[in-house]
Protein backbone atom coordinates (compact mmCIF):
# COMPACT_ATOMS: atom_id res chain seq x y z
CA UNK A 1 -44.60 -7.27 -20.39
CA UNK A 2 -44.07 -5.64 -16.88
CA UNK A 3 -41.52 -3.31 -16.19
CA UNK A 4 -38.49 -4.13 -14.60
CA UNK A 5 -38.22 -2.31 -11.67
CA UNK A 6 -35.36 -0.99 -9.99
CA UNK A 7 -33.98 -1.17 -6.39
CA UNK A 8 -33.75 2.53 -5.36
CA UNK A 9 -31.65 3.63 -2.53
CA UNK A 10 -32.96 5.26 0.54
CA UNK A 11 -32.65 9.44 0.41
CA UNK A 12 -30.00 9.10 3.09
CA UNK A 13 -27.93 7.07 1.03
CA UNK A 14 -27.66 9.19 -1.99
CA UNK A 15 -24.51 9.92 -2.27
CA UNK A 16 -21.76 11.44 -3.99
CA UNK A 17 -21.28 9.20 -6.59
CA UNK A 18 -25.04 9.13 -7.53
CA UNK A 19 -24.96 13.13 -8.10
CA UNK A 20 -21.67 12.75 -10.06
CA UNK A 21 -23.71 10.52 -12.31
CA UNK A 22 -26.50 12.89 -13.18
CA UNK A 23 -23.94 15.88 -13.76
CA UNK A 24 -21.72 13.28 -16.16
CA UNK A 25 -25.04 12.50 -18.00
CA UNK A 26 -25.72 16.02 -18.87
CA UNK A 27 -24.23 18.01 -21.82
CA UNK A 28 -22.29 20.88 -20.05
CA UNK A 29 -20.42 18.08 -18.25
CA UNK A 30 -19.93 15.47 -20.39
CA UNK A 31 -19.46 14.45 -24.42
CA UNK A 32 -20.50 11.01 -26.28
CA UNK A 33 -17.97 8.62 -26.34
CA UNK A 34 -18.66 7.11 -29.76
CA UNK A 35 -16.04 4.15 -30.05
CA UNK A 36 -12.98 3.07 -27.67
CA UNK A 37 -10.08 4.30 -29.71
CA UNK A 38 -11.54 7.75 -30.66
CA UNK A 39 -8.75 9.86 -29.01
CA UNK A 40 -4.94 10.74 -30.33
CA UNK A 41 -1.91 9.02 -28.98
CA UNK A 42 -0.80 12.62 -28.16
CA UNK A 43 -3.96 12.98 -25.84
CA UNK A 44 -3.18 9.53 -24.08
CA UNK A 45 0.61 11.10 -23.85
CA UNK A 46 -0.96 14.15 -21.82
CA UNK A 47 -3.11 12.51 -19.57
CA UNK A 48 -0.08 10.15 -18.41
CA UNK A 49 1.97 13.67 -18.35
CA UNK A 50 -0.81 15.03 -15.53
CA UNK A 51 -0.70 11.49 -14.04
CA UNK A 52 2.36 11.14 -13.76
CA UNK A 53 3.19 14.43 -12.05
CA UNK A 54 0.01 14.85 -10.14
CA UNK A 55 -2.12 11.41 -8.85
CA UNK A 56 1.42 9.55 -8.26
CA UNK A 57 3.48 12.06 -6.11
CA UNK A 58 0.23 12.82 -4.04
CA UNK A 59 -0.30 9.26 -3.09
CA UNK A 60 3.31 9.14 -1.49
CA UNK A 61 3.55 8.88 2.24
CA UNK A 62 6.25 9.22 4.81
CA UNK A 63 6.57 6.07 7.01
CA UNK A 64 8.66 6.05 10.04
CA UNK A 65 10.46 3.12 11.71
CA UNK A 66 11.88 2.30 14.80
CA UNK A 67 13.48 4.91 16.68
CA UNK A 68 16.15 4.71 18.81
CA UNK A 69 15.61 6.03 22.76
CA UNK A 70 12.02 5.14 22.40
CA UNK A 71 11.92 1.47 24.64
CA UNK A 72 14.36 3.36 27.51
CA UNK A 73 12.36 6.92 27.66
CA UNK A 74 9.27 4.56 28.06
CA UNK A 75 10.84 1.72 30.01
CA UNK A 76 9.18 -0.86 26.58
CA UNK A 77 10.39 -4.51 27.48
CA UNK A 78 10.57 -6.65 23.77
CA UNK A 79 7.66 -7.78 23.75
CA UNK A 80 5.77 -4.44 24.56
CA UNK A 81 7.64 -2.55 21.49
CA UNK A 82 6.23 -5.50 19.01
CA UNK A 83 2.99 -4.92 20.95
CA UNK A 84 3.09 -1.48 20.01
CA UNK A 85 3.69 -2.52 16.22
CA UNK A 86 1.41 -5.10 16.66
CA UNK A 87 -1.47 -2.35 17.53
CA UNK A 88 -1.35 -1.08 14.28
CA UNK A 89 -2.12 -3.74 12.60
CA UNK A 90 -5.39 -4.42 14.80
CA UNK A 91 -6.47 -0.97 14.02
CA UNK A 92 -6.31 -1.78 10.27
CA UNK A 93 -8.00 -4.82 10.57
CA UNK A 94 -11.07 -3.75 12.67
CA UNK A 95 -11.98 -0.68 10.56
CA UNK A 96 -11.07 -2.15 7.46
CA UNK A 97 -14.69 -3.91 6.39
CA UNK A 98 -16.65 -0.77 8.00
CA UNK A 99 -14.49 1.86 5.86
CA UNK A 100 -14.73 -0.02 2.95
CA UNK A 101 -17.82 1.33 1.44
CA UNK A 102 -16.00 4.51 1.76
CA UNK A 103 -13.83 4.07 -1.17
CA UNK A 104 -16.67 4.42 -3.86
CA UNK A 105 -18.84 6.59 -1.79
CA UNK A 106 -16.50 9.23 -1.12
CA UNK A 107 -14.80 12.17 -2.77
CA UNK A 108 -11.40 10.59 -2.96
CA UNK A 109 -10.22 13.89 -3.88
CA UNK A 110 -11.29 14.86 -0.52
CA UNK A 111 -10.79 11.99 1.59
CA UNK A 112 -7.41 11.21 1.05
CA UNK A 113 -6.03 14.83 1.94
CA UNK A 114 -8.17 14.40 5.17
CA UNK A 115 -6.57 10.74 5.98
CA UNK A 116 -3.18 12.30 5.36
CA UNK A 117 -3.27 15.11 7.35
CA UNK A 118 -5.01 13.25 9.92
CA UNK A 119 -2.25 10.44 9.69
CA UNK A 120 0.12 13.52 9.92
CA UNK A 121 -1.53 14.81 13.61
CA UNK A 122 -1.79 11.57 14.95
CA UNK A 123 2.19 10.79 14.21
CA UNK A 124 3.28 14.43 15.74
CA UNK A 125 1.32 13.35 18.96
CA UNK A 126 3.00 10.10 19.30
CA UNK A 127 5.87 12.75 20.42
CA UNK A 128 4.20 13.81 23.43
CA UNK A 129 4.12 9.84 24.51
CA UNK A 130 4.43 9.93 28.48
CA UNK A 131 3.18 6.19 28.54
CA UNK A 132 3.17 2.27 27.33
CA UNK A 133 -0.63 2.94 27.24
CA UNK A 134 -1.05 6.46 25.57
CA UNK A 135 1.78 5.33 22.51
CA UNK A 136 -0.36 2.16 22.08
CA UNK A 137 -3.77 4.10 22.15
CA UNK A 138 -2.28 6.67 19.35
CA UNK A 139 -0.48 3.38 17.30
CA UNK A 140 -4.22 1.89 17.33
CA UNK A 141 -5.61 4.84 15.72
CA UNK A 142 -2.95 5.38 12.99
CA UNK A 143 -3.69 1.93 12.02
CA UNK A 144 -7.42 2.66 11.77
CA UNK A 145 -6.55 5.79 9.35
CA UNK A 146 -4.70 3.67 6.72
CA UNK A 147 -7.11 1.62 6.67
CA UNK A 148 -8.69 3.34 4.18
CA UNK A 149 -6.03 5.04 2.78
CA UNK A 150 -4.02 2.12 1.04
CA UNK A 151 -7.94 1.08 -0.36
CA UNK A 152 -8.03 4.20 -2.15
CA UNK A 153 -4.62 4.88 -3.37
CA UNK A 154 -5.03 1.61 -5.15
CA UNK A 155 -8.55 2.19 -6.71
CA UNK A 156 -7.37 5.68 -7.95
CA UNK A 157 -3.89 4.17 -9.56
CA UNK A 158 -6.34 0.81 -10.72
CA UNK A 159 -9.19 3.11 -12.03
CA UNK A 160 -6.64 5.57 -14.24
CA UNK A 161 -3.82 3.13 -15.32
CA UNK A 162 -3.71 0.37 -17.62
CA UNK A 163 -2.67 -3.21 -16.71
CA UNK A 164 0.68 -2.67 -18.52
CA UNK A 165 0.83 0.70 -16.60
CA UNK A 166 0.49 0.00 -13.00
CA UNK A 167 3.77 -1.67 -11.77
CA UNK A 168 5.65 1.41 -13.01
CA UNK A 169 3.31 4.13 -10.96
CA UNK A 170 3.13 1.36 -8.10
CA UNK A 171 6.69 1.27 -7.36
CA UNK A 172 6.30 5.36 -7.67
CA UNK A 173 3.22 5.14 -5.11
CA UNK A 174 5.28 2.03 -2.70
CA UNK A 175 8.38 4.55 -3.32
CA UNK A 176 7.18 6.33 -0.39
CA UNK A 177 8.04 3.62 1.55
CA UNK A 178 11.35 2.75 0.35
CA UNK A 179 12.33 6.44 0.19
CA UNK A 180 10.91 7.10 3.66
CA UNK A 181 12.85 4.27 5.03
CA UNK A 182 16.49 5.99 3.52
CA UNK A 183 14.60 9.52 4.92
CA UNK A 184 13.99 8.16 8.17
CA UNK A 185 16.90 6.86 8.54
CA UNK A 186 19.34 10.08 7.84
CA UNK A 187 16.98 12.18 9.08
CA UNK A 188 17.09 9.92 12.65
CA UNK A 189 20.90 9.78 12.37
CA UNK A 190 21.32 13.90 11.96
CA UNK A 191 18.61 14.17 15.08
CA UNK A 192 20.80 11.45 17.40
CA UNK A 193 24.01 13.40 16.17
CA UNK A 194 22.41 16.85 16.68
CA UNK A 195 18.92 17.18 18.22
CA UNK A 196 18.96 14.78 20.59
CA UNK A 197 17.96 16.51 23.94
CA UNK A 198 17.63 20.11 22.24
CA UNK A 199 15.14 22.18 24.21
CA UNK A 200 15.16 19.35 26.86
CA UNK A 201 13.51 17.28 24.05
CA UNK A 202 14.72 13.54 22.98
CA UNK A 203 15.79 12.10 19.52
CA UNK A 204 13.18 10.48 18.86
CA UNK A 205 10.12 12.75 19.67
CA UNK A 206 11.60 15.39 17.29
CA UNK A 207 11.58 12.62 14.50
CA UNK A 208 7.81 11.63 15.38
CA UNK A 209 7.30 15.61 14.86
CA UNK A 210 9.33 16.59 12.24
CA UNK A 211 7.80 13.70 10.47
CA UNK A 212 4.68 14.44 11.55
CA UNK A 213 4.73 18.31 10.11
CA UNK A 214 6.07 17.13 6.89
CA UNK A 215 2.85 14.92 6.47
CA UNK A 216 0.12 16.97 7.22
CA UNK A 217 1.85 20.30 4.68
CA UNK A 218 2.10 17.42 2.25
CA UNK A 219 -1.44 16.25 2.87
CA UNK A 220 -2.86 19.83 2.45
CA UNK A 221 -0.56 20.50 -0.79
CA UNK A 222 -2.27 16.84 -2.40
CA UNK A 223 -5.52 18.91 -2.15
CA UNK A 224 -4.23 20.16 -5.23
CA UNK A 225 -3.16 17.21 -7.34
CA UNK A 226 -5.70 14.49 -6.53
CA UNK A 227 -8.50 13.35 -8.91
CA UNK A 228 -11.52 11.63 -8.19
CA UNK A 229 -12.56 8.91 -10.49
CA UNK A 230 -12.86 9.46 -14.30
CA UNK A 231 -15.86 8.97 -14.75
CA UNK A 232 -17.25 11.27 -11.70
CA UNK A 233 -14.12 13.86 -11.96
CA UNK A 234 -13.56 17.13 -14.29
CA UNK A 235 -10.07 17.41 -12.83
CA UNK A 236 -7.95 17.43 -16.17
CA UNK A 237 -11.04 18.58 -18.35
CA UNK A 238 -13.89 17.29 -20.30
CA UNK A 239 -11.37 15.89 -22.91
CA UNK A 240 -9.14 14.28 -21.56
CA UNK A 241 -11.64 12.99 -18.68
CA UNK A 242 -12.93 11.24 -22.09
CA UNK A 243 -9.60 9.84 -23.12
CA UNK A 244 -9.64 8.09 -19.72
CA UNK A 245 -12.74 6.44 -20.05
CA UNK A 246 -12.15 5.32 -22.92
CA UNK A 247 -9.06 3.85 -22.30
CA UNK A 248 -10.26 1.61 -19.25
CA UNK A 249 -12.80 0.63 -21.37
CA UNK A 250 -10.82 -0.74 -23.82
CA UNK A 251 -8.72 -2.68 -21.74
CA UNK A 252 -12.20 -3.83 -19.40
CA UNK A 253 -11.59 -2.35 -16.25
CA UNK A 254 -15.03 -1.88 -14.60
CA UNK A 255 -15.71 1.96 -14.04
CA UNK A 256 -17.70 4.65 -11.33
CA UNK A 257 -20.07 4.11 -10.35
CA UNK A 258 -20.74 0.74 -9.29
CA UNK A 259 -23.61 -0.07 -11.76
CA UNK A 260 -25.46 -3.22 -12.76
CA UNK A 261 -26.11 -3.49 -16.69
CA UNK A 262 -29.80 -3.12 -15.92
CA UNK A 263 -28.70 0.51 -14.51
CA UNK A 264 -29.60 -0.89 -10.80
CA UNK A 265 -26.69 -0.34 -8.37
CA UNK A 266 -24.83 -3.41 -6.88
CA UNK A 267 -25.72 -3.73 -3.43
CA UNK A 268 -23.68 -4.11 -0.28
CA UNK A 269 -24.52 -8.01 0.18
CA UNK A 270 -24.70 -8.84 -3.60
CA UNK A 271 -20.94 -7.15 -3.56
CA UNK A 272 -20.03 -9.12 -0.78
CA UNK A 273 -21.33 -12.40 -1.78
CA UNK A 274 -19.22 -11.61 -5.97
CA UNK A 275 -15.62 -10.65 -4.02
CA UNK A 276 -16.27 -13.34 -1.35
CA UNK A 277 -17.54 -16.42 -3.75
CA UNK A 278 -13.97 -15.61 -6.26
CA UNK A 279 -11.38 -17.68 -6.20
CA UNK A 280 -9.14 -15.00 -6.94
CA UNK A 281 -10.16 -12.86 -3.87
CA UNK A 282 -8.91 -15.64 -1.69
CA UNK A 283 -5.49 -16.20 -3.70
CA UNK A 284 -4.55 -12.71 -3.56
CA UNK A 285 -5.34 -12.46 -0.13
CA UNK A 286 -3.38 -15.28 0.98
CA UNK A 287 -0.35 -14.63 -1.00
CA UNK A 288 -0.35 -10.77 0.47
CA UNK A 289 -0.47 -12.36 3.62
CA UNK A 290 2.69 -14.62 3.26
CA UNK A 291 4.88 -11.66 1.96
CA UNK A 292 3.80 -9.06 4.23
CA UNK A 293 5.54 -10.67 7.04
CA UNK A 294 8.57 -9.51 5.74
CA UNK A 295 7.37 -5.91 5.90
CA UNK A 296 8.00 -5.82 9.35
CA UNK A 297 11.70 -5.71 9.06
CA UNK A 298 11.47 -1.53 8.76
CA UNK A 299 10.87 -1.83 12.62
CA UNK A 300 13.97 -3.33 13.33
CA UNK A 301 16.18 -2.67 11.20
CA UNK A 302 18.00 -0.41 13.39
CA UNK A 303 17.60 -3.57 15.70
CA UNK A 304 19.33 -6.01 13.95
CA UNK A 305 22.22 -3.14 12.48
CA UNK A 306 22.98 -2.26 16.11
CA UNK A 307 23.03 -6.53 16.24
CA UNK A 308 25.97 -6.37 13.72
CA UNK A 309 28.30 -4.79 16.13
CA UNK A 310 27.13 -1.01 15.15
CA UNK A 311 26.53 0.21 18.82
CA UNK A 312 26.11 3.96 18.50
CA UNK A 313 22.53 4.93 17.91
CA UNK A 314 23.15 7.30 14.87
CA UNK A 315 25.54 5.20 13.07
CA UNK A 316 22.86 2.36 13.15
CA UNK A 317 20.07 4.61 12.08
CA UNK A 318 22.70 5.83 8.78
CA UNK A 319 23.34 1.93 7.96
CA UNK A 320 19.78 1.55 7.03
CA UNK A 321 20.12 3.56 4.39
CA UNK A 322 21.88 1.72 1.70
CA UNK A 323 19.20 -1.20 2.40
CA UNK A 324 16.48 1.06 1.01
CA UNK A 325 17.96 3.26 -1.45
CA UNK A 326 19.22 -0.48 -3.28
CA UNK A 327 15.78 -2.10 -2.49
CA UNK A 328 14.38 0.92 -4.63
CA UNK A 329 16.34 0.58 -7.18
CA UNK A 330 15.95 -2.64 -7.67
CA UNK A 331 12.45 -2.18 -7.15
CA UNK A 332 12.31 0.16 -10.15
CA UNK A 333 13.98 -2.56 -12.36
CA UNK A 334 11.52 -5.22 -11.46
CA UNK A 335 8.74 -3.07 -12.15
CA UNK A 336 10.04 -1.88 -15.25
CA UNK A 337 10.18 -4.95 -16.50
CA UNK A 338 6.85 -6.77 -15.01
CA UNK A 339 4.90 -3.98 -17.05
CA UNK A 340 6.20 -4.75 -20.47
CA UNK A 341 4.96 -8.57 -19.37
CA UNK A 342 2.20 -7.86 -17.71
CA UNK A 343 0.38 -11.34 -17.18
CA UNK A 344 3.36 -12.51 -15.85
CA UNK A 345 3.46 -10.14 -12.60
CA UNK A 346 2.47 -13.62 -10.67
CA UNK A 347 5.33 -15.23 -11.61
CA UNK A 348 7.67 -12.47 -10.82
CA UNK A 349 6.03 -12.45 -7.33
CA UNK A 350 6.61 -15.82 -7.45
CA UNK A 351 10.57 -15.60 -8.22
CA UNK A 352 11.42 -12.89 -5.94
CA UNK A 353 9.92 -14.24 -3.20
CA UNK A 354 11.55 -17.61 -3.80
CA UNK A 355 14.90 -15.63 -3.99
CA UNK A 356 13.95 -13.49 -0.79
CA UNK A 357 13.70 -17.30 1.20
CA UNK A 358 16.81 -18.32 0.02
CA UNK A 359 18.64 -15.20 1.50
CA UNK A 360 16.74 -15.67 4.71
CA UNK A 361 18.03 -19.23 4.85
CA UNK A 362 21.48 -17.72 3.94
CA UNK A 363 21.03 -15.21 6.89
CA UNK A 364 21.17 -18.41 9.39
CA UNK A 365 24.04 -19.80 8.07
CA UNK A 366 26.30 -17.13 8.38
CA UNK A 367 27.23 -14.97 11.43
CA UNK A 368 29.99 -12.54 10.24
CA UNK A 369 29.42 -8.58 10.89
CA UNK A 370 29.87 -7.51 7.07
CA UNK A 371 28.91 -10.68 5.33
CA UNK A 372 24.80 -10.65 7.17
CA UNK A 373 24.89 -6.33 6.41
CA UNK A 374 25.32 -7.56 2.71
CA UNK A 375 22.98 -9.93 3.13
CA UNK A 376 20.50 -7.85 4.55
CA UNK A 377 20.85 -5.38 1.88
CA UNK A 378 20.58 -8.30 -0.97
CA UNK A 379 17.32 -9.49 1.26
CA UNK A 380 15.88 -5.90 0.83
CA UNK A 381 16.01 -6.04 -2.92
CA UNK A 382 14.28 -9.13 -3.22
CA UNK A 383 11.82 -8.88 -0.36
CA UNK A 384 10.68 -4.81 -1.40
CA UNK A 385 9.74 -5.30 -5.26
CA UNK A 386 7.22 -7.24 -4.12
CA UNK A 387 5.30 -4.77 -2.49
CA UNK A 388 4.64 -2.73 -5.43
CA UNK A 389 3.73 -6.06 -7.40
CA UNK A 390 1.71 -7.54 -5.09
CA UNK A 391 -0.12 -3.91 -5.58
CA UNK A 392 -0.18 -3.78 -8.93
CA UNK A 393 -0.96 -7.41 -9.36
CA UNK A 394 -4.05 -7.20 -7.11
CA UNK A 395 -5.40 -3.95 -9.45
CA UNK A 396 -4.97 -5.74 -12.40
CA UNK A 397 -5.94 -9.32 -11.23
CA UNK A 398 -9.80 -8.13 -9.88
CA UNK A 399 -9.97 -5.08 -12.81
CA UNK A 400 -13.28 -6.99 -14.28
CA UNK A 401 -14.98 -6.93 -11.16
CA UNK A 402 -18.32 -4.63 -10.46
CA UNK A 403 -16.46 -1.54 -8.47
CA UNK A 404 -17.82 -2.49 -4.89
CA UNK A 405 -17.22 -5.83 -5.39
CA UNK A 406 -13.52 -4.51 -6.70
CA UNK A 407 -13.00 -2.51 -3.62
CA UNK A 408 -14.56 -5.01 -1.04
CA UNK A 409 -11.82 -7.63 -2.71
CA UNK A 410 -9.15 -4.99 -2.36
CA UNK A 411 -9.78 -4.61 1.76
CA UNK A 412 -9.69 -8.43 2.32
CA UNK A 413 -6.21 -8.08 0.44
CA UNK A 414 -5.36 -5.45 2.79
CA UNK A 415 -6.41 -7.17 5.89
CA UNK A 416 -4.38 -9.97 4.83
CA UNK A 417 -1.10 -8.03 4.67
CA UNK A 418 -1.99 -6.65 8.06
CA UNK A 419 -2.66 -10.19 9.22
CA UNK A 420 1.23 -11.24 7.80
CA UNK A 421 2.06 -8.21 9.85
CA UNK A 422 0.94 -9.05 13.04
CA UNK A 423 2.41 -12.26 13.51
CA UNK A 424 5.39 -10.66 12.10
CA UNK A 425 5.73 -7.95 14.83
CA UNK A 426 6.77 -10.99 17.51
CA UNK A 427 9.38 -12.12 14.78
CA UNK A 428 12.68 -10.65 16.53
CA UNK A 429 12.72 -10.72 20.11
CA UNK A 430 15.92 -9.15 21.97
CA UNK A 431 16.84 -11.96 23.22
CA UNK A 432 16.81 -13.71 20.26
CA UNK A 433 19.92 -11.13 19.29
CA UNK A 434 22.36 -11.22 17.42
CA UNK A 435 21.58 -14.05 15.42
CA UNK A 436 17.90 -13.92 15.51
CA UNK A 437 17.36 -17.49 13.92
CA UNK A 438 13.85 -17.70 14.83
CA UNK A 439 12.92 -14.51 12.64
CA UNK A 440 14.78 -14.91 9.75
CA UNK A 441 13.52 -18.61 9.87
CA UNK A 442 9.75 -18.12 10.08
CA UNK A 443 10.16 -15.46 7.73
CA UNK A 444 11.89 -18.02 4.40
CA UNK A 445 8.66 -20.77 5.56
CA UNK A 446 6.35 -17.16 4.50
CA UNK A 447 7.92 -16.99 1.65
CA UNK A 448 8.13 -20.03 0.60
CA UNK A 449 4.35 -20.16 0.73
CA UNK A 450 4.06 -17.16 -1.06
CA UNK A 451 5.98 -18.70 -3.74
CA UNK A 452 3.72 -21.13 -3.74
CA UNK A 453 1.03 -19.62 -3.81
CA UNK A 454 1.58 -16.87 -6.77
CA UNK A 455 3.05 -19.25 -9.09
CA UNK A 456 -0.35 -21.21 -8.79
CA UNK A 457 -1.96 -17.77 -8.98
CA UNK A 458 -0.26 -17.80 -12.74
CA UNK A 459 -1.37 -21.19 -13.53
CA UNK A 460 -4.43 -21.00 -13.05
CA UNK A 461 -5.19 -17.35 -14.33
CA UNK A 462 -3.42 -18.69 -17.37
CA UNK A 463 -6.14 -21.24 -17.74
CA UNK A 464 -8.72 -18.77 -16.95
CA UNK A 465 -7.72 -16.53 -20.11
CA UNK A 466 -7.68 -19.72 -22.17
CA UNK A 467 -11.51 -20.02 -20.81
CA UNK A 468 -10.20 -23.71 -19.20
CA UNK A 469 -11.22 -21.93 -15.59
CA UNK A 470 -13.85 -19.54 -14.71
């Protein structure tokens, strides 16, 4: 009988994750792994300890919203602020299928540090902004960053965490966000009240680079707390490296590196053709897609306060707050609870963002100062859980695919969001203020769809677990 023979990779295409494998395989690296529930529940306990306190915090992120003084210092009309939001976006989605290959062939251990502090340098230049053109050239290449930073945030939390893990250690990963919105918002409202026009420099600059500073020391500390993936990475010892693997294994997430059961690796069309040719791919995608055109709000936020009859800059930049700090909470809660029902985390998407239309539709009806604050702040809490979810719902929805096939399904996911972002960015023109019915209309229809679409997302992966659907 002939041998089968395998594909072998060009020399300049052996990469990390190849040499990972050989130094796994031998003794001094790595032990057998003789069934999947030979390790101690006090072994799992510390490896979720060193988790918990490491991976998560380093993934977190400070992300800055609109700031006030920007469209006068630059002379931005409306539409050429949501063109620089916009940009973003386009930067995302034109390096996101180039970068993708990145995720498994990569130190992320390495590469996310670099993104960060990259991200970091990028932000603090946005400060020196003399121009429409220059803030839209530097918005462009911020989006091209995170392009593959989101990829592997979620790959790390998917590859270490259990299905009934993830929401919990999402919402601590999305908490960035949430917490970066309350941040950025005190932190803009003590710079309008205090260091606006210190050292002949405006508000908003020193928020791009006091932001900016904080990013890139926090990028360089995460060179100390990051992982790579268990199965390449020594980073909390041989043992509990073991406990890891073991523990994906039992619950049949795919592991590093991509590899066929022949031993052949999966190649880059072959992983295109398994994430393109699932449904599931598709269904994630578009559901991401409907509910990230709510995540545009962070942008004007400070817009539609100042709408509600706050008119001083600071005061509307310290009126954020309470949106984020209850969308976290909330957030928390949700999460909480979609863990200890894991399959369900469809239908929870599902809910909230059925909930999150119906205080959008809410939002047009009524036109009083406080009564549209509290409804913005009820509007966060349903609209932000979802964004942790939708995270953790993706990691655990495409777990039993082949790892570049996994990581080629979660980019199309990402592009997707970015795609619900860009038509979002044109969502709340200024002359479309106070009441901006346009916005908060378009914005329920997304939902809606979303609803729509994750609650079939439950169906039918309901009827793929009873072996009804493939």
């Amino acid at each position: 009988m002939p041998r089968k023979e395998i594909k072998k990779e060009p020399a300049e295409q052996h990469d990390f994750l190849q040499e990972q494998e050989e130094l796994s395989q031998s003794p001094e690296r790595s032990g057998p792994v003789e069934s999947a529930d030979s390790f101690t529940s006090d072994e799992e306990k510390r490896l979720l300890r060193k988790l918990d306190y490491g991976l998560v915090p380093a993934l977190c992120i400070v992300q800055p919203g609109k700031l006030a003084g920007i469209t006068e210092d630059l002379g931005l009309s409306s539409s050429q602020y949501s063109m620089v939001i916009l940009v973003f976006y386009i930067g995302y989605i034109v390096f996101g299928p180039p970068t993708n290959r990145l995720v498994v062939r990569t130190r992320p251990s390495i590469m996310l540090p670099i993104l960060v502090i990259a991200w970091g340098v990028v932000t603090c230049a946005q400060a020196a902004s003399r121009t429409y053109a220059q803030l839209v050239a530097l918005r462009f290449l911020l989006g091209s960053l995170e392009t593959s930073l989101t990829p592997v945030c979620i790959m790390l939390l998917s590859s270490w965490y259990r299905p009934d893990e993830q929401s919990k250690r999402a919402v601590a990963y999305t908490s960035s966000i949430l917490l970066g919105g309350a941040f950025s918002g005190l932190l803009a409202g003590a710079i309008m009240g205090g260091l606006n026009g210190a050292h002949g420099i405006r508000g908003w600059r020193w928020l791009f680079i006091i932001e900016g500073v904080i990013t890139i020391f926090w990028g360089i500390f995460s060179v100390f707390l990051i992982p790579d993936f268990p199965e390449n990475s020594n980073f909390f010892g041989q043992r509990l490296r073991q406990v890891a693997i073991m523990r994906m294994k039992k619950v049949g997430t795919t592991g590093y590196p991509g590899k066929l059961p022949g031993g052949e690796k999966m190649g880059k069309m072959r992983s295109m053709r398994v994430a393109c040719t699932d449904w599931r791919t598709w269904l994630v995608t578009l559901g991401t897609s409907c509910l990230s055109c709510s995540y545009v709000l962070p942008y004007f936020y400070p817009t539609l306060v100042r709408g509600l009859g706050y008119r001083d800059a600071a005061t509307a930049q310290y009126m954020t707050i309470p949106i984020w700090l209850v969308a976290l909470a909330w957030a928390v809660g949700i999460c909480i609870l979609a863990d200890r029902v894991s399959p369900s985390r469809a239908l929870i998407l599902s809910i909230s963002a059925a909930c999150s239309m119906i205080i959008m539709i809410a939002v047009c009806c009524v036109y009083g100062f406080v009564e549209r604050y509290i409804l913005l702040v009820i509007m966060g809490a349903g609209i932000w859980p979802t964004l942790p979810l939708g995270v953790s719902f993706a990691a655990t929805t495409f777990r039993d695919m082949e790892p570049n096939a996994r990581t080629i399904a979660f980019t199309f996911t990402g592009i997707g969001a970015q795609l619900g972002n860009v038509y979002g960015a044109y969502l709340f023109p200024a002359e479309a203020a106070p009441k901006y019915l346009f916005g908060f209309g378009a914005m329920a229809g997304t939902q809606l769809a979303a609803s729509i679409v994750f609650l079939t997302a439950y169906l039918l992966l309901k009827r793929m677990e009873a072996g009804k659907v493939s």
